[in-house]
N, C-alpha and C. Protein backbone atom coordinates (compact mmCIF):
# COMPACT_ATOMS: atom_id res chain seq x y z
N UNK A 1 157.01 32.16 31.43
CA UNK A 1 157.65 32.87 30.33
C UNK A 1 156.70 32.99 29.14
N UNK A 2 156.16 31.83 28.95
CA UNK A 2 154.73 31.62 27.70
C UNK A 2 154.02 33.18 28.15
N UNK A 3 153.76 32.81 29.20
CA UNK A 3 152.09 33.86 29.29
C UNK A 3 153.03 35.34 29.09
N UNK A 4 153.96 35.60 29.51
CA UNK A 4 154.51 37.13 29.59
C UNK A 4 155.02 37.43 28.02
N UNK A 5 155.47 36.36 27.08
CA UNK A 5 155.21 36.64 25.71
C UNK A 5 153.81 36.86 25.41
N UNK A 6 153.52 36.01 25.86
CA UNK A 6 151.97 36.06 25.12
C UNK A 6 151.20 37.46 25.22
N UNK A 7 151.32 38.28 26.69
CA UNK A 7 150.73 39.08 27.39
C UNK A 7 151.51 40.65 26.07
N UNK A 8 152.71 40.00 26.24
CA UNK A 8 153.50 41.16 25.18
C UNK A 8 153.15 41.57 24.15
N UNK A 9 152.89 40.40 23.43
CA UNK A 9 152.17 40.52 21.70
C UNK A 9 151.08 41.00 21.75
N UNK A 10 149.94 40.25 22.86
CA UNK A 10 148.51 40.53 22.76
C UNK A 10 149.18 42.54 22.46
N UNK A 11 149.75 42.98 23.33
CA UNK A 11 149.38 44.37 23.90
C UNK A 11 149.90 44.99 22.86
N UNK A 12 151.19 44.55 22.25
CA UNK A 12 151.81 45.01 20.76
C UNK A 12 150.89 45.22 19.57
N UNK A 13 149.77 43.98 19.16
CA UNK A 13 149.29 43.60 18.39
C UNK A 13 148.13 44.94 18.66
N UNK A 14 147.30 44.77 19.84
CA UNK A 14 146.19 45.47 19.91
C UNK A 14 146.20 47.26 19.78
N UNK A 15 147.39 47.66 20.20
CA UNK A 15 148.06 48.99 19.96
C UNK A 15 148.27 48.74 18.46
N UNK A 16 148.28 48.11 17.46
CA UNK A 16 148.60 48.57 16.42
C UNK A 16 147.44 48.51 15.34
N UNK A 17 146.64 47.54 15.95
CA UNK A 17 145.14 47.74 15.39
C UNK A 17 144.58 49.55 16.01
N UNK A 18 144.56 49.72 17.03
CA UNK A 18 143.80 51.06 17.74
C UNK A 18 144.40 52.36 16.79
N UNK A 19 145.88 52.71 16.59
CA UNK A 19 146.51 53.27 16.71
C UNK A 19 147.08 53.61 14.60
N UNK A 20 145.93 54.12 13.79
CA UNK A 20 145.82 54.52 12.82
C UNK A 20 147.40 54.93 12.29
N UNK A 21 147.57 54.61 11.41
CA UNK A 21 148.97 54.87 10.55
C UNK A 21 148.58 55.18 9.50
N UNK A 22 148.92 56.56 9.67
CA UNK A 22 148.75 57.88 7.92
C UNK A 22 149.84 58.34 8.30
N UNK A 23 149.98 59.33 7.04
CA UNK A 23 150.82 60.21 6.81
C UNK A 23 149.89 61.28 6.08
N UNK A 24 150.58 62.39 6.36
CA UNK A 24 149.56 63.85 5.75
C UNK A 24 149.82 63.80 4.14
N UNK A 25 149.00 63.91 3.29
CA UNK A 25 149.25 64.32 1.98
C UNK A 25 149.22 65.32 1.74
N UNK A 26 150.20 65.77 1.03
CA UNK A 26 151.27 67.42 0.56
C UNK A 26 150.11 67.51 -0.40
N UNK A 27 149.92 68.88 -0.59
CA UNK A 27 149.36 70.02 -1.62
C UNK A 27 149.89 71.34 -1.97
N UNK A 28 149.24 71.81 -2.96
CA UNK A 28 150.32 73.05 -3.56
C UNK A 28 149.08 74.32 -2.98
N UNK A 29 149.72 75.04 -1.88
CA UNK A 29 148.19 75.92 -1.37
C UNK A 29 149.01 77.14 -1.54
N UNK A 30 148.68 77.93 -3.31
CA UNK A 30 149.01 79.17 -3.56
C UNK A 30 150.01 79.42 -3.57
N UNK A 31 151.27 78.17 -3.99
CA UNK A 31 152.24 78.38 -4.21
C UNK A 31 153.18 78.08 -2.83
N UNK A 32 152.91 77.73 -2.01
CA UNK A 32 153.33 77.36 -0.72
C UNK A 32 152.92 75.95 -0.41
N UNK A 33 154.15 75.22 0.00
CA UNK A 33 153.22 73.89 0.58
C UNK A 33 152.68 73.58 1.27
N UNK A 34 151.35 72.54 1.31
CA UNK A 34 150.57 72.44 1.76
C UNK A 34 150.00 71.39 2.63
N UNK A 35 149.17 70.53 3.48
CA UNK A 35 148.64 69.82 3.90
C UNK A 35 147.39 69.62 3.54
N UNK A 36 146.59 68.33 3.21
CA UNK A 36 145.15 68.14 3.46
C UNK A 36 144.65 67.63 4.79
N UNK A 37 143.15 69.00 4.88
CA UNK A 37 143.25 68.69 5.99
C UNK A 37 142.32 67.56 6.14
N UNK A 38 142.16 67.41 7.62
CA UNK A 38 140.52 66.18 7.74
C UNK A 38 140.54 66.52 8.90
N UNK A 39 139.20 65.88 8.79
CA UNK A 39 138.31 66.14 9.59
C UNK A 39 137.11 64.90 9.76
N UNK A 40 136.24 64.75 10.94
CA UNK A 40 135.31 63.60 11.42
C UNK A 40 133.89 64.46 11.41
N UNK A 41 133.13 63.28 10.08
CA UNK A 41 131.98 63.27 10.27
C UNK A 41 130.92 62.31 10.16
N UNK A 42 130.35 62.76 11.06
CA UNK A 42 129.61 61.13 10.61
C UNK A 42 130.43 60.22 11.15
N UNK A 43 131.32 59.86 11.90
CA UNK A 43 132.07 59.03 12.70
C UNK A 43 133.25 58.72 11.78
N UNK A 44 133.21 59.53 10.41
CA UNK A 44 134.15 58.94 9.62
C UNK A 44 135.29 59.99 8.97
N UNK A 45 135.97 59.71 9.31
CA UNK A 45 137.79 60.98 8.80
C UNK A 45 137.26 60.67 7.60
N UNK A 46 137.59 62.17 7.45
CA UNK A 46 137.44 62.91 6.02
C UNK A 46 138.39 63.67 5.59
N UNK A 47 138.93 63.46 4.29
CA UNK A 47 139.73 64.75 3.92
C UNK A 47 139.13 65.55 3.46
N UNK A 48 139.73 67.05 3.62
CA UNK A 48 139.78 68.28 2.91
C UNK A 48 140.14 69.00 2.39
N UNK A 49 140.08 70.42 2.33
CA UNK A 49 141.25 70.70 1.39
C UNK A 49 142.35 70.65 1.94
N UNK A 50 143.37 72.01 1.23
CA UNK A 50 144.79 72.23 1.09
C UNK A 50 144.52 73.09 2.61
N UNK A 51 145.63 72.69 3.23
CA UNK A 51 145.78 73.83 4.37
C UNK A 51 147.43 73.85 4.22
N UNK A 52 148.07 75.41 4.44
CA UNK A 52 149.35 75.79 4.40
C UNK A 52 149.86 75.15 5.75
N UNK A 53 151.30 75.44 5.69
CA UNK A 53 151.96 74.83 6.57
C UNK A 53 151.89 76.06 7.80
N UNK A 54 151.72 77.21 7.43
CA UNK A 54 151.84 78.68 8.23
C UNK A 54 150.59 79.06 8.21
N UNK A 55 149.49 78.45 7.81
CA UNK A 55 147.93 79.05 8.40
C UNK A 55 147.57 78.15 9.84
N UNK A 56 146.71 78.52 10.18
CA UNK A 56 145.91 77.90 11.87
C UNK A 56 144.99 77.72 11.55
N UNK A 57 144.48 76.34 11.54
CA UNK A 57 142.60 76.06 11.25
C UNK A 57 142.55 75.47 12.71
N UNK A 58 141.50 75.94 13.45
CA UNK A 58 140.88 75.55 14.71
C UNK A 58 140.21 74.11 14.32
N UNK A 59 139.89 72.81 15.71
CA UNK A 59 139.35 72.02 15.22
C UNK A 59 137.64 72.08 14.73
N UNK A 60 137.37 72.58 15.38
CA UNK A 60 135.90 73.34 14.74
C UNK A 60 135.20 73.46 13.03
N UNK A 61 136.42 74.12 12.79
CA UNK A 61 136.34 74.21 10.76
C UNK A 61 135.95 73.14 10.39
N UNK A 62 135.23 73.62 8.90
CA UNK A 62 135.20 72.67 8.03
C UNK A 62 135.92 73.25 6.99
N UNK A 63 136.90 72.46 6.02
CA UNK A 63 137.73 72.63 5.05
C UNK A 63 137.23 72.21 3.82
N UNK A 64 136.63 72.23 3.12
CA UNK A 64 136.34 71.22 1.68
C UNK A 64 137.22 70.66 0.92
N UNK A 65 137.02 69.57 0.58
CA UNK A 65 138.02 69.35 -0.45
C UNK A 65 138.97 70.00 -1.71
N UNK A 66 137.85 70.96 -1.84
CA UNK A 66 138.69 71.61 -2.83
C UNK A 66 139.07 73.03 -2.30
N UNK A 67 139.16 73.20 -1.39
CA UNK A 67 139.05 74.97 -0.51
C UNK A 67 140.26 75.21 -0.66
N UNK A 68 140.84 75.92 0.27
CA UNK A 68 142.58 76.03 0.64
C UNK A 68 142.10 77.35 1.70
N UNK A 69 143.31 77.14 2.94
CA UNK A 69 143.70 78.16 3.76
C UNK A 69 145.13 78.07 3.63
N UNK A 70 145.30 79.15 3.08
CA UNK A 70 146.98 79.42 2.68
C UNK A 70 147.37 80.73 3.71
N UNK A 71 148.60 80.59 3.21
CA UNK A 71 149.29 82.05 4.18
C UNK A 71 149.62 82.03 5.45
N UNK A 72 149.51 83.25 5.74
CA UNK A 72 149.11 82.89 7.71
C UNK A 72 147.66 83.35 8.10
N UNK A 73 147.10 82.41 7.18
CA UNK A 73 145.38 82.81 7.74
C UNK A 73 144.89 82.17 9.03
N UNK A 74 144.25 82.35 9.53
CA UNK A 74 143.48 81.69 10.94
C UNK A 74 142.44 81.58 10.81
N UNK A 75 141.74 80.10 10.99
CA UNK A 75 140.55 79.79 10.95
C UNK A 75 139.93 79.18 12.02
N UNK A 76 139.01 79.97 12.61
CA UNK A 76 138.51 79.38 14.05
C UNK A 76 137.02 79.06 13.86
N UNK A 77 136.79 78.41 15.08
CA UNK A 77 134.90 78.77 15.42
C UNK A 77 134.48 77.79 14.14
N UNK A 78 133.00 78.03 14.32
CA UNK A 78 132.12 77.11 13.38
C UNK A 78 132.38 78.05 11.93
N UNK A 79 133.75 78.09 11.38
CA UNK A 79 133.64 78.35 9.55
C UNK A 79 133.45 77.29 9.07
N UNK A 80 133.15 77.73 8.01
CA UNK A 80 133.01 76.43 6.99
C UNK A 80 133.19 77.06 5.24
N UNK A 81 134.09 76.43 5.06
CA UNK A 81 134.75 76.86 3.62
C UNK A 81 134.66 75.72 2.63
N UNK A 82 134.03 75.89 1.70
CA UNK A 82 133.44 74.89 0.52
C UNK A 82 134.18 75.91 -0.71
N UNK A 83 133.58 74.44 -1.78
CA UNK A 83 133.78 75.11 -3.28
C UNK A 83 135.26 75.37 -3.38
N UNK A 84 135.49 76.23 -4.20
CA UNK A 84 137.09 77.05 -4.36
C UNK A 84 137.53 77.95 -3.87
N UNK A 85 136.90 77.96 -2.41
CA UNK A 85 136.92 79.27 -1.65
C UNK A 85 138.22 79.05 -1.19
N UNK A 86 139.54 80.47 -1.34
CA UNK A 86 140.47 80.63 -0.71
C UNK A 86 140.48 81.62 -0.08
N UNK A 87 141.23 81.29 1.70
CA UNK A 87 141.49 82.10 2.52
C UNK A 87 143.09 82.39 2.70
N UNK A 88 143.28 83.16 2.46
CA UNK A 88 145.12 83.38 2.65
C UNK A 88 145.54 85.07 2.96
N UNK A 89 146.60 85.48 2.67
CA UNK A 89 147.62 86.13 3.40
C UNK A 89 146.86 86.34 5.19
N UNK A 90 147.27 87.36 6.08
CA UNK A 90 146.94 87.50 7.52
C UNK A 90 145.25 87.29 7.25
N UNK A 91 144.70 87.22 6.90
CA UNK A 91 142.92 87.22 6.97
C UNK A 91 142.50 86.18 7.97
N UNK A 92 141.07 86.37 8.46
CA UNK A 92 140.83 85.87 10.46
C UNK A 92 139.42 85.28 9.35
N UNK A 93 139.35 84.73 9.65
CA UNK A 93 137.42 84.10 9.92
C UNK A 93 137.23 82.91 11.10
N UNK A 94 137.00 83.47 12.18
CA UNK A 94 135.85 83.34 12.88
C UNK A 94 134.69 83.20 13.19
N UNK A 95 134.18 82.01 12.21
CA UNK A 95 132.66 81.73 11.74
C UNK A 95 132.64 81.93 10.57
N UNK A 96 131.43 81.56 10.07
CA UNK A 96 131.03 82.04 8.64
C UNK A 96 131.43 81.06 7.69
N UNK A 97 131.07 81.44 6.38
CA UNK A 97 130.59 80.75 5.31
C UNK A 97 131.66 81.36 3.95
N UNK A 98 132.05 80.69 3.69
CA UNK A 98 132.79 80.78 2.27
C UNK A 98 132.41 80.00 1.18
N UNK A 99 132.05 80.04 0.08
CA UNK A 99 131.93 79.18 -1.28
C UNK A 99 131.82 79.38 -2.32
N UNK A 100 131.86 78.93 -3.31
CA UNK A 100 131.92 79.50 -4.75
C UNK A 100 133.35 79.78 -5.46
N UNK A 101 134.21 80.22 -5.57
CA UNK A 101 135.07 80.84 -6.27
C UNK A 101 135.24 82.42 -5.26
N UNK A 102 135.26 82.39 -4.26
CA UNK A 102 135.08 83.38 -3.90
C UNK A 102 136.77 83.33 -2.80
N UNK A 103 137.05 84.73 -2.43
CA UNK A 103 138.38 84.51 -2.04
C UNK A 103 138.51 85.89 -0.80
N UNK A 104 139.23 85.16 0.36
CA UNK A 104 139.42 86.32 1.16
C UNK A 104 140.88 86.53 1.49
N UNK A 105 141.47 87.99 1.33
CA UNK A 105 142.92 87.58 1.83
C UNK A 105 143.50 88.71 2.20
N UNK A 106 144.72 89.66 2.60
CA UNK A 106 144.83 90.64 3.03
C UNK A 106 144.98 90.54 4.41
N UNK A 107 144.45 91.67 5.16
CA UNK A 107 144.03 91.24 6.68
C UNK A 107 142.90 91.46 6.80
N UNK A 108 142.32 90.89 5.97
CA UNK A 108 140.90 90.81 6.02
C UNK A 108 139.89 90.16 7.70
N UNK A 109 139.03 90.69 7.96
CA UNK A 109 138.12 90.10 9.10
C UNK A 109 137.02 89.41 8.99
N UNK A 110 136.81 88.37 9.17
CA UNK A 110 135.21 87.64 9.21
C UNK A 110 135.05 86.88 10.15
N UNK A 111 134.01 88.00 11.30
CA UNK A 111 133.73 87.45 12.81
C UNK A 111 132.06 86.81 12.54
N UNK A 112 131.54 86.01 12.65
CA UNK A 112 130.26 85.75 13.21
C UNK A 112 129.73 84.68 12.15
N UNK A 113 128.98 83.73 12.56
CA UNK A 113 128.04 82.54 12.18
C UNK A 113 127.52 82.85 10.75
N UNK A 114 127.00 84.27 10.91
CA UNK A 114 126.03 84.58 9.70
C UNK A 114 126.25 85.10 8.37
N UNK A 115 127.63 85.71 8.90
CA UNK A 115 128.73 86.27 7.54
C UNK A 115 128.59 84.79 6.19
N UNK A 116 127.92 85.43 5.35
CA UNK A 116 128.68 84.88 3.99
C UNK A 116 129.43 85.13 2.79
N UNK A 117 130.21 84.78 2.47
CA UNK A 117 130.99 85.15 0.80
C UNK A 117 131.00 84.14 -0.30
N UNK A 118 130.41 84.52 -1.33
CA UNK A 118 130.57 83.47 -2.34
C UNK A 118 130.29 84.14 -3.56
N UNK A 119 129.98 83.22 -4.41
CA UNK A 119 130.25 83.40 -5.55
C UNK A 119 131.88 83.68 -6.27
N UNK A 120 132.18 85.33 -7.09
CA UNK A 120 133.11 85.42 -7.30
C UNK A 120 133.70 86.88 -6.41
N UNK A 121 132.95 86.95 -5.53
CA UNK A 121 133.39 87.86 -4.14
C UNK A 121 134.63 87.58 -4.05
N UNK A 122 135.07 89.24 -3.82
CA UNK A 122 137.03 88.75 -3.08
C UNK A 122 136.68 90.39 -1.71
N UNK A 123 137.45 89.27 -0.58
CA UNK A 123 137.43 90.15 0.59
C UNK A 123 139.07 90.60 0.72
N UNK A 124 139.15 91.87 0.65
CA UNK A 124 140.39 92.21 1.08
C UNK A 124 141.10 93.31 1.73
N UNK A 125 142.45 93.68 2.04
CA UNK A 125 142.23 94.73 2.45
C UNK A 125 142.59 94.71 3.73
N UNK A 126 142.03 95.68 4.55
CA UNK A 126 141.22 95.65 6.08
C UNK A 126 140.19 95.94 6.59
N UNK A 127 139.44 94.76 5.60
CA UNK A 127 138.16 94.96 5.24
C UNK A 127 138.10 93.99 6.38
N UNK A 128 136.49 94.53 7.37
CA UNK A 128 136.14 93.76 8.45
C UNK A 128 134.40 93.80 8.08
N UNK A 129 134.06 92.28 8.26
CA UNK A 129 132.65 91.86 7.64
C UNK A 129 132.45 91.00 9.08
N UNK A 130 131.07 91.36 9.58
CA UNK A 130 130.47 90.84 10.72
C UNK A 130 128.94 90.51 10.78
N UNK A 131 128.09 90.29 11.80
CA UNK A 131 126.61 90.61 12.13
C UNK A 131 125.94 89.47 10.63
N UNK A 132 125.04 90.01 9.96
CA UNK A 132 124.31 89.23 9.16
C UNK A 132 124.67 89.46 8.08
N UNK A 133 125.74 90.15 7.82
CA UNK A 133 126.17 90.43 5.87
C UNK A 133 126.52 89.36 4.97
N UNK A 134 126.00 89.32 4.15
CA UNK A 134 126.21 88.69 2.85
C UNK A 134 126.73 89.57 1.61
N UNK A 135 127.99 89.06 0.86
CA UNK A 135 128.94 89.34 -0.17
C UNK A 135 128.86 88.30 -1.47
N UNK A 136 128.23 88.96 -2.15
CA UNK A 136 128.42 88.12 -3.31
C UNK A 136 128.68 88.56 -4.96
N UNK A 137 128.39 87.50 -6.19
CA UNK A 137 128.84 88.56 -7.16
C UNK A 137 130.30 88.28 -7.18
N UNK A 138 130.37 89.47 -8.16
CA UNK A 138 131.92 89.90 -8.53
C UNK A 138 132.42 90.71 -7.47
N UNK A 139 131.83 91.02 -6.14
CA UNK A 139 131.69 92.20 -5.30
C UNK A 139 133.73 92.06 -5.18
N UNK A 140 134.15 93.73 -4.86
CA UNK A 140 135.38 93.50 -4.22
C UNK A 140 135.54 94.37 -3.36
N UNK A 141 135.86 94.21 -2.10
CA UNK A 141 135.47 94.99 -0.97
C UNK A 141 137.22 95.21 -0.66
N UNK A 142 137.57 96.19 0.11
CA UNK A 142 139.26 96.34 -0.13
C UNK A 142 139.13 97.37 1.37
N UNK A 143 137.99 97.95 1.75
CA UNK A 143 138.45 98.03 3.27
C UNK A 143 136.38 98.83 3.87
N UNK A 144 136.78 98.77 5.35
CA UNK A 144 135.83 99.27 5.89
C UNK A 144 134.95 98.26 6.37
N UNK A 145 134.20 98.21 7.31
CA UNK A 145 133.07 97.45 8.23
C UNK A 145 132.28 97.28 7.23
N UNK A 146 131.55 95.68 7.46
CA UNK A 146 130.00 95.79 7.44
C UNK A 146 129.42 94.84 8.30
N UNK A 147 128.29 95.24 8.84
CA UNK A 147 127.42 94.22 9.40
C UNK A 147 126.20 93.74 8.88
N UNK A 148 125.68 94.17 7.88
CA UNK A 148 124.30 93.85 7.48
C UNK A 148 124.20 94.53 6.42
N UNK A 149 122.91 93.72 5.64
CA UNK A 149 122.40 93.25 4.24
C UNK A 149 123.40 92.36 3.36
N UNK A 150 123.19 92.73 2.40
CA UNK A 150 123.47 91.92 0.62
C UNK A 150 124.11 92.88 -0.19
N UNK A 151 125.50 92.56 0.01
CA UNK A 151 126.35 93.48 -1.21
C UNK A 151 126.61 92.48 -2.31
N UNK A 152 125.23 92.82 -3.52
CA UNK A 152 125.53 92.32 -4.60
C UNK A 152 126.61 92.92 -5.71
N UNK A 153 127.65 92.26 -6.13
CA UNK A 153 128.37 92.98 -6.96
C UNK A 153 128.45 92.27 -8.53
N UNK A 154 127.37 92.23 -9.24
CA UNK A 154 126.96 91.85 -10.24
C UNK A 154 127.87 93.05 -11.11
N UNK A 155 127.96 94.13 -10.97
CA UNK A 155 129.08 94.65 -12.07
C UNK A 155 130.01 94.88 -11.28
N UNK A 156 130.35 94.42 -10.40
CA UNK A 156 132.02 94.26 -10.23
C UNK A 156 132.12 95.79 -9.39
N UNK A 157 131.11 96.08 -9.09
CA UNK A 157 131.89 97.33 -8.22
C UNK A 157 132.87 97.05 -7.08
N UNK A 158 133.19 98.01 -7.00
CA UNK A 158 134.63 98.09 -5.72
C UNK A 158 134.52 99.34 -4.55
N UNK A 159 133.26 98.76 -3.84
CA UNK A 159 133.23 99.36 -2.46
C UNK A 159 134.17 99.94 -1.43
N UNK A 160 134.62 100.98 -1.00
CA UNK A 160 136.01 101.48 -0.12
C UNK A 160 135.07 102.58 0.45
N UNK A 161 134.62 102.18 1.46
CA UNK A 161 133.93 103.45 2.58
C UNK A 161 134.89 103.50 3.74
């Protein structure tokens, strides 16, 4: 009877060392509530930012602490969203780079590794950004493809091809 207590606890005890006890911490992501997310690096859970309760971040992402994916955005593939970068309403990124103050939302598209947005860039629209483009600046893009170069928007123009 000893050893089959004993055998009990050991297995109780050791499941409760293995077996991490959190709870998610709530955030306010654009007026909707939110989750922080985390993530493992370096062998070590990390939090990040705000993720909505109605967006999809793939495990792949990186979230920053201060980022947010709000809405019903979807975030797959190797993105990585730093700084105050927000992704929200239907908008996709599929790779790529977000940072700065910079914001994508609409049904916006961002397929590929090399895509970046930052600064005070806003992607929106059905605006679809792919291949090697970079968005930065005040740029505000509100619809149409790109795949390549540097749309600097240092005076704030508003691109619609």
């Amino acid at each position: 009877m000893k050893t089959k207590t004993y055998l009990l606890l050991s297995a109780l005890f050791t499941t409760m060392l293995v077996i991490p006890q959190t709870s998610a911490q709530s955030c306010d992501c654009e007026g909707e509530t939110g989750e922080r997310w985390t993530y493992v690096k370096n062998r070590a859970v990390r939090t990040g930012g705000c993720v909505g309760l109605n967006a999809t971040v793939g495990k792949d992402a990186l979230i920053a602490a201060s980022a947010k994916v709000c809405g019903s955005a979807v975030v797959t593939g190797d993105t990585r969203i730093f700084g105050e970068c927000t992704v929200t309403g239907n908008s996709t990124m599929e790779g790529g780079s977000c940072y700065g103050n910079a914001r994508i939302d609409g049904d916006a598209k961002v397929i590929g590794n090399q895509v970046r947005i930052f600064e005070q860039a806003h992607i929106s629209g059905n605006t679809r950004l792919e291949g090697t483009v970079k968005v930065k600046g005040q740029q505000q893009l509100t619809r149409g493809t790109y795949k390549e170069g540097t749309i600097d928007g240092q005076l704030a123009q508003n691109l619609n091809n």
